[in-house]
N, C-alpha and C. Protein backbone atom coordinates (compact mmCIF):
# COMPACT_ATOMS: atom_id res chain seq x y z
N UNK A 1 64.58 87.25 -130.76
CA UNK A 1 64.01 87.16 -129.44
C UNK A 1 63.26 85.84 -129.29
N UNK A 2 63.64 85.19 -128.07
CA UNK A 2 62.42 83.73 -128.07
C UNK A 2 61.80 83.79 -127.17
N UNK A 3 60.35 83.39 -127.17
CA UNK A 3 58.84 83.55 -126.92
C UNK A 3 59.00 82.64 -125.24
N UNK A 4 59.01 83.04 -124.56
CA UNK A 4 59.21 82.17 -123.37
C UNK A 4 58.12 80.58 -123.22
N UNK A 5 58.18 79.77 -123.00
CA UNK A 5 57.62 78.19 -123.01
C UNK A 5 56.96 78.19 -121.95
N UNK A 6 56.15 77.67 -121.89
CA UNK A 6 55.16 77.84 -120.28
C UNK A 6 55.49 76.20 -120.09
N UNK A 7 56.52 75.92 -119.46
CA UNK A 7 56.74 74.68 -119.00
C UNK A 7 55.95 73.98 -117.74
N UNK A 8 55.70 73.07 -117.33
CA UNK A 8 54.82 72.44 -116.08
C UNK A 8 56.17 72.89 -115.13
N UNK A 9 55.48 73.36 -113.74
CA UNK A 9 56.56 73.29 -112.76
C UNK A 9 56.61 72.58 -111.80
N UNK A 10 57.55 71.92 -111.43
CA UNK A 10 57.59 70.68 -110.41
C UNK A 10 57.38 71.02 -108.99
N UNK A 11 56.69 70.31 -108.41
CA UNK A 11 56.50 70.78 -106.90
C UNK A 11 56.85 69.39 -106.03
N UNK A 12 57.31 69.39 -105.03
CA UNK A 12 57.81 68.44 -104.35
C UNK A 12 56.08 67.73 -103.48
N UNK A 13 55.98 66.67 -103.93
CA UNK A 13 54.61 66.31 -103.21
C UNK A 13 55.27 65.12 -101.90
N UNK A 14 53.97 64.99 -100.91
CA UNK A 14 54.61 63.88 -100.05
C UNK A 14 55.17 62.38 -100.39
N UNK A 15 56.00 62.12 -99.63
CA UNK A 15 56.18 60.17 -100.31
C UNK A 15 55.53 59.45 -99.09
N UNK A 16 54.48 58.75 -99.68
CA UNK A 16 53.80 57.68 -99.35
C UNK A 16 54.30 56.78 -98.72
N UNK A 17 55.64 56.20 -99.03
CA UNK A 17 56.62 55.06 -98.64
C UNK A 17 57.27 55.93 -97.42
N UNK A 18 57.37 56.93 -97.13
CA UNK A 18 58.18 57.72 -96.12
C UNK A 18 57.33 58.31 -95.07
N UNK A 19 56.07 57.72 -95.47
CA UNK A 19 54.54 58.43 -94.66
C UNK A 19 54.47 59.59 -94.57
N UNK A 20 54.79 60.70 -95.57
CA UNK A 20 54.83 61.76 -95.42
C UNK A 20 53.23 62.66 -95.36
N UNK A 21 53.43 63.72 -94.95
CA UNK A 21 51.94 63.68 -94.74
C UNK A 21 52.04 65.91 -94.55
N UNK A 22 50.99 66.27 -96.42
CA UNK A 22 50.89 67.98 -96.10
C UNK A 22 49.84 68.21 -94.73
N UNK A 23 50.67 69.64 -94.43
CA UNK A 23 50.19 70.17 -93.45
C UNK A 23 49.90 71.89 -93.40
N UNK A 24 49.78 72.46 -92.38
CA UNK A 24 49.39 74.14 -92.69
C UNK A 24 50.15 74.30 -91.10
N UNK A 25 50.98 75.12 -90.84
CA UNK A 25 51.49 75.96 -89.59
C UNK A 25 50.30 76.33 -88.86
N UNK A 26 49.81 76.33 -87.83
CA UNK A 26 49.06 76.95 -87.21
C UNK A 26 49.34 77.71 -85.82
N UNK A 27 50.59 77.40 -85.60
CA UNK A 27 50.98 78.02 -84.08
C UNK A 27 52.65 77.73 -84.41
N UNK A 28 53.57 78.78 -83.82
CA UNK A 28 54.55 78.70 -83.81
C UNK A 28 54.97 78.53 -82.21
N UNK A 29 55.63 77.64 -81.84
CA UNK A 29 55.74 77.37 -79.85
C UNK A 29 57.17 78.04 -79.56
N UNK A 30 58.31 78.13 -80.46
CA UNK A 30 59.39 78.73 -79.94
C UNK A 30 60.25 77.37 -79.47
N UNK A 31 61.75 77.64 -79.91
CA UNK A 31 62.35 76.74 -79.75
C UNK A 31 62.20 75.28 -81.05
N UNK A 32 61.76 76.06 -82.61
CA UNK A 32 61.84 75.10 -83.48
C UNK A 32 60.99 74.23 -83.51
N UNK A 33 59.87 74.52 -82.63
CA UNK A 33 58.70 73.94 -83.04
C UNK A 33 57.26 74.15 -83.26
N UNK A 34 56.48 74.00 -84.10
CA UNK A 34 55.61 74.39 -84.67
C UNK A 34 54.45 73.93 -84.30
N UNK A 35 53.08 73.74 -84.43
CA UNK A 35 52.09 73.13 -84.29
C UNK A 35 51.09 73.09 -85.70
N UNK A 36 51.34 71.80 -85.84
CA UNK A 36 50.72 71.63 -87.80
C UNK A 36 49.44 71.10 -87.75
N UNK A 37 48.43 71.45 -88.20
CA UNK A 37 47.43 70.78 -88.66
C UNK A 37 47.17 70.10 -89.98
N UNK A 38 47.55 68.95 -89.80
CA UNK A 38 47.67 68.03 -91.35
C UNK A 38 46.23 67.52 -92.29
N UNK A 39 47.01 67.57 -93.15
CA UNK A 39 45.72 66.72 -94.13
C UNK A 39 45.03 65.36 -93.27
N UNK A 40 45.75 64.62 -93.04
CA UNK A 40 44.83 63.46 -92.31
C UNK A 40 44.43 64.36 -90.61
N UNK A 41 43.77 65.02 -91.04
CA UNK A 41 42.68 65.62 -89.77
C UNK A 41 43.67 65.01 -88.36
N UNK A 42 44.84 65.05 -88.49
CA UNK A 42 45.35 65.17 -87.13
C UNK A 42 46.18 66.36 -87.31
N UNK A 43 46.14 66.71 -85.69
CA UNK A 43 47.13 67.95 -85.32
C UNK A 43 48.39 67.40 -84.17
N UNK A 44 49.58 67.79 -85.41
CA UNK A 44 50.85 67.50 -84.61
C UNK A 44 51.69 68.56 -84.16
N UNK A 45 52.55 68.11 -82.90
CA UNK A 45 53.04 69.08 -82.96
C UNK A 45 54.60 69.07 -83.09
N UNK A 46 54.88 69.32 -84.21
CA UNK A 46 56.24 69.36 -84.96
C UNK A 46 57.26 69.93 -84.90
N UNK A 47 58.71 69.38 -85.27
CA UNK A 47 59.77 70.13 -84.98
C UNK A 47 60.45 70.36 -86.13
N UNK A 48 61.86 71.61 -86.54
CA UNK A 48 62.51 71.35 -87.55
C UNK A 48 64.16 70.80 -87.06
N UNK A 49 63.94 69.43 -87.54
CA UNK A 49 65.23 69.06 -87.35
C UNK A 49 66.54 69.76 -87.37
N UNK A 50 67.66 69.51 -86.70
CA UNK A 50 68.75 70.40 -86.77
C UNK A 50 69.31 70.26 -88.05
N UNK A 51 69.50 69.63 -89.20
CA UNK A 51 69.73 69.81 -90.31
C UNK A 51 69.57 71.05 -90.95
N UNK A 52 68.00 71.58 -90.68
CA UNK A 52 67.16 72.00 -91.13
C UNK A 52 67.00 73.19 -90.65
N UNK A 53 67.46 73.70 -89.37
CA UNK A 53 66.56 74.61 -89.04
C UNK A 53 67.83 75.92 -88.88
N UNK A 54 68.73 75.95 -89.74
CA UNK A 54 68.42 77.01 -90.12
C UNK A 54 68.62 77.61 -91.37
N UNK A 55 68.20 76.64 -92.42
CA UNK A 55 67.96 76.92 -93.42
C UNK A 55 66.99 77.14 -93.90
N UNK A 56 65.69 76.91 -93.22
CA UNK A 56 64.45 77.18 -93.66
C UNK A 56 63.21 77.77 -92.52
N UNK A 57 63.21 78.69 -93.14
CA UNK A 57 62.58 79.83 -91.63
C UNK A 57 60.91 79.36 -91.67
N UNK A 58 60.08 78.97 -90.83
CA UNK A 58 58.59 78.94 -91.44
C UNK A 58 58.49 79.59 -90.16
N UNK A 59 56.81 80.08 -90.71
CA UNK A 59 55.72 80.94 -89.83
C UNK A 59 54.62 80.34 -89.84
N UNK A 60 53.38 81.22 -88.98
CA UNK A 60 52.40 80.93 -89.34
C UNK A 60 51.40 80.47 -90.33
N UNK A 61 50.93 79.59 -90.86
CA UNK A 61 50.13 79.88 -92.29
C UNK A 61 50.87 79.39 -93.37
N UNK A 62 52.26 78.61 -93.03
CA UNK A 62 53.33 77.74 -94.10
C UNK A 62 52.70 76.53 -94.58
N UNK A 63 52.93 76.42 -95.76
CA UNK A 63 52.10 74.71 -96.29
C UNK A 63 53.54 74.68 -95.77
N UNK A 64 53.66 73.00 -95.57
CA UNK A 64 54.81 72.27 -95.20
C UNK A 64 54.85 70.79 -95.52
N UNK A 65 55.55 70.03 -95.60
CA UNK A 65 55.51 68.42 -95.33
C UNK A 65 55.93 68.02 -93.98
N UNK A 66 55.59 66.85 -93.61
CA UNK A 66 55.37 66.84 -92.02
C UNK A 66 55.84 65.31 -92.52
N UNK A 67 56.91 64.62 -91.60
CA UNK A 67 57.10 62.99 -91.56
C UNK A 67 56.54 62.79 -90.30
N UNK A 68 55.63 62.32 -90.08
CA UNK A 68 55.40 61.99 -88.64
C UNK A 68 56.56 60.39 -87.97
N UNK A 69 56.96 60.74 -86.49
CA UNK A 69 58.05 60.06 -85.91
C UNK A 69 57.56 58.61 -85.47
N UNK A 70 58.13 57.78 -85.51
CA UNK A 70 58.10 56.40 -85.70
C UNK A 70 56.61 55.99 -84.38
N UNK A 71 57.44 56.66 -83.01
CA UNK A 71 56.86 56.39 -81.87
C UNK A 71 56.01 57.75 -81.40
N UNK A 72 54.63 57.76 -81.42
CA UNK A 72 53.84 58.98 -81.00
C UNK A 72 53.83 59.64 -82.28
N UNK A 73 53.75 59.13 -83.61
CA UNK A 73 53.35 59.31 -84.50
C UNK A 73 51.80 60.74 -84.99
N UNK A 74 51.19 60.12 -84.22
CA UNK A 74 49.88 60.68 -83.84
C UNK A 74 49.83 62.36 -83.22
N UNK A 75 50.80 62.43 -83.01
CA UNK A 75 50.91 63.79 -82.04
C UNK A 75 52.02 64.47 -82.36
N UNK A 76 53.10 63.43 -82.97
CA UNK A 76 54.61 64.45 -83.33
C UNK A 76 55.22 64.19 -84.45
N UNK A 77 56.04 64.89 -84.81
CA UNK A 77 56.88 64.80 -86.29
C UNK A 77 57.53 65.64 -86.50
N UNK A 78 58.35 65.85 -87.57
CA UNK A 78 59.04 66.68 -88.46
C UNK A 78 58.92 67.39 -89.51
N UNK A 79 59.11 68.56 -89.41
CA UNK A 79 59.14 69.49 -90.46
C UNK A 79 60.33 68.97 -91.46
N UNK A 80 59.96 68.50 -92.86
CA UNK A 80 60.93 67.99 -93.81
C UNK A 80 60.92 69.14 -94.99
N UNK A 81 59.90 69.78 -95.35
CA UNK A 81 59.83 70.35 -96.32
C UNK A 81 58.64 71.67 -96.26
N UNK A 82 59.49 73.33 -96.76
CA UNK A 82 58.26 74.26 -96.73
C UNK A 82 58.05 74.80 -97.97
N UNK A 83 57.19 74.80 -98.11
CA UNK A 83 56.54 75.39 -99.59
C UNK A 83 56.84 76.84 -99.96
N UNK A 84 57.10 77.61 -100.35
CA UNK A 84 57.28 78.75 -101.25
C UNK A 84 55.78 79.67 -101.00
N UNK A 85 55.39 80.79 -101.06
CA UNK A 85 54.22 81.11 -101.38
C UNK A 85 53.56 80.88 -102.93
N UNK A 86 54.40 80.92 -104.15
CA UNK A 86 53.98 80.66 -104.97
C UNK A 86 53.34 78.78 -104.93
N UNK A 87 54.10 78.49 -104.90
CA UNK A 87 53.93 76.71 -104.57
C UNK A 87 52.71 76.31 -103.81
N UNK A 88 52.45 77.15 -102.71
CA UNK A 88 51.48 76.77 -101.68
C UNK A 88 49.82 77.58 -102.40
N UNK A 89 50.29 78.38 -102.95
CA UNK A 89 49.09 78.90 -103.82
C UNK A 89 48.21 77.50 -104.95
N UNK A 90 49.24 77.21 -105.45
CA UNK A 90 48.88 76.23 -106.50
C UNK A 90 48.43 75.17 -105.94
N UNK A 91 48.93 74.39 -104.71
CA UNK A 91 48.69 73.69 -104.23
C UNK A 91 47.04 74.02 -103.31
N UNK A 92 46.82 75.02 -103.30
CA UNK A 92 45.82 75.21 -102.76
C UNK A 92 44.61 75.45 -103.94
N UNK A 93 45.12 75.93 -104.77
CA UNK A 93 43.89 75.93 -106.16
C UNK A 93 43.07 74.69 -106.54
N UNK A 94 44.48 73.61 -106.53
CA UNK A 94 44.44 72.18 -107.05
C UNK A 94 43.44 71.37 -106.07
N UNK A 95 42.94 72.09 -104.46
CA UNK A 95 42.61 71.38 -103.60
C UNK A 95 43.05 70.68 -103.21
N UNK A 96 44.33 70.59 -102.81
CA UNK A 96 45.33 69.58 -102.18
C UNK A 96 45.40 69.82 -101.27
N UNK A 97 45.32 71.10 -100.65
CA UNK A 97 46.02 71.61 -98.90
C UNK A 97 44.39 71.97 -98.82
């Protein structure tokens, strides 16, 4: 029998070079878009790209990654990435979210 390894587990963090930027769901608007309140103390209000949306269902209360959009940056963006509940736990222990 072998002893299971407590390996580090990888979590997808934001890219800097891509301005990515964590966030928390706070309102769902209907029609694929969300309203995020991000780490840099702005609140956007975000969409999930058609790539995306329907492979990854979020709700209320989702850690997420957020790219904010070239033009109106400040106010809008994209849902790129949602966290897991396990994932968003850790990330919240660590004081990251």
């Amino acid at each position: 029998m072998e002893v299971p390894t407590s390996e580090p587990i990888r979590i997808r963090m934001p890219r800097e070079k891509d301005r990515e930027v964590l966030g928390v769901v706070i309102g769902v608007m209907g029609g694929s878009r969300m309203r995020v309140a991000c780490k840099d103390q702005k609140e956007r209000m975000c969409r999930i790209p058609g790539k995306l949306k329907n492979t990854i269902w979020v709700k209320d209360g989702d850690v997420v990654i957020i790219k904010p959009w070239e033009i109106q940056g400040d106010i809008k963006g994209d849902i790129v990435w949602r966290y897991n509940p396990h994932q968003a736990r850790m990330l919240k222990e660590k004081g990251m979210v």
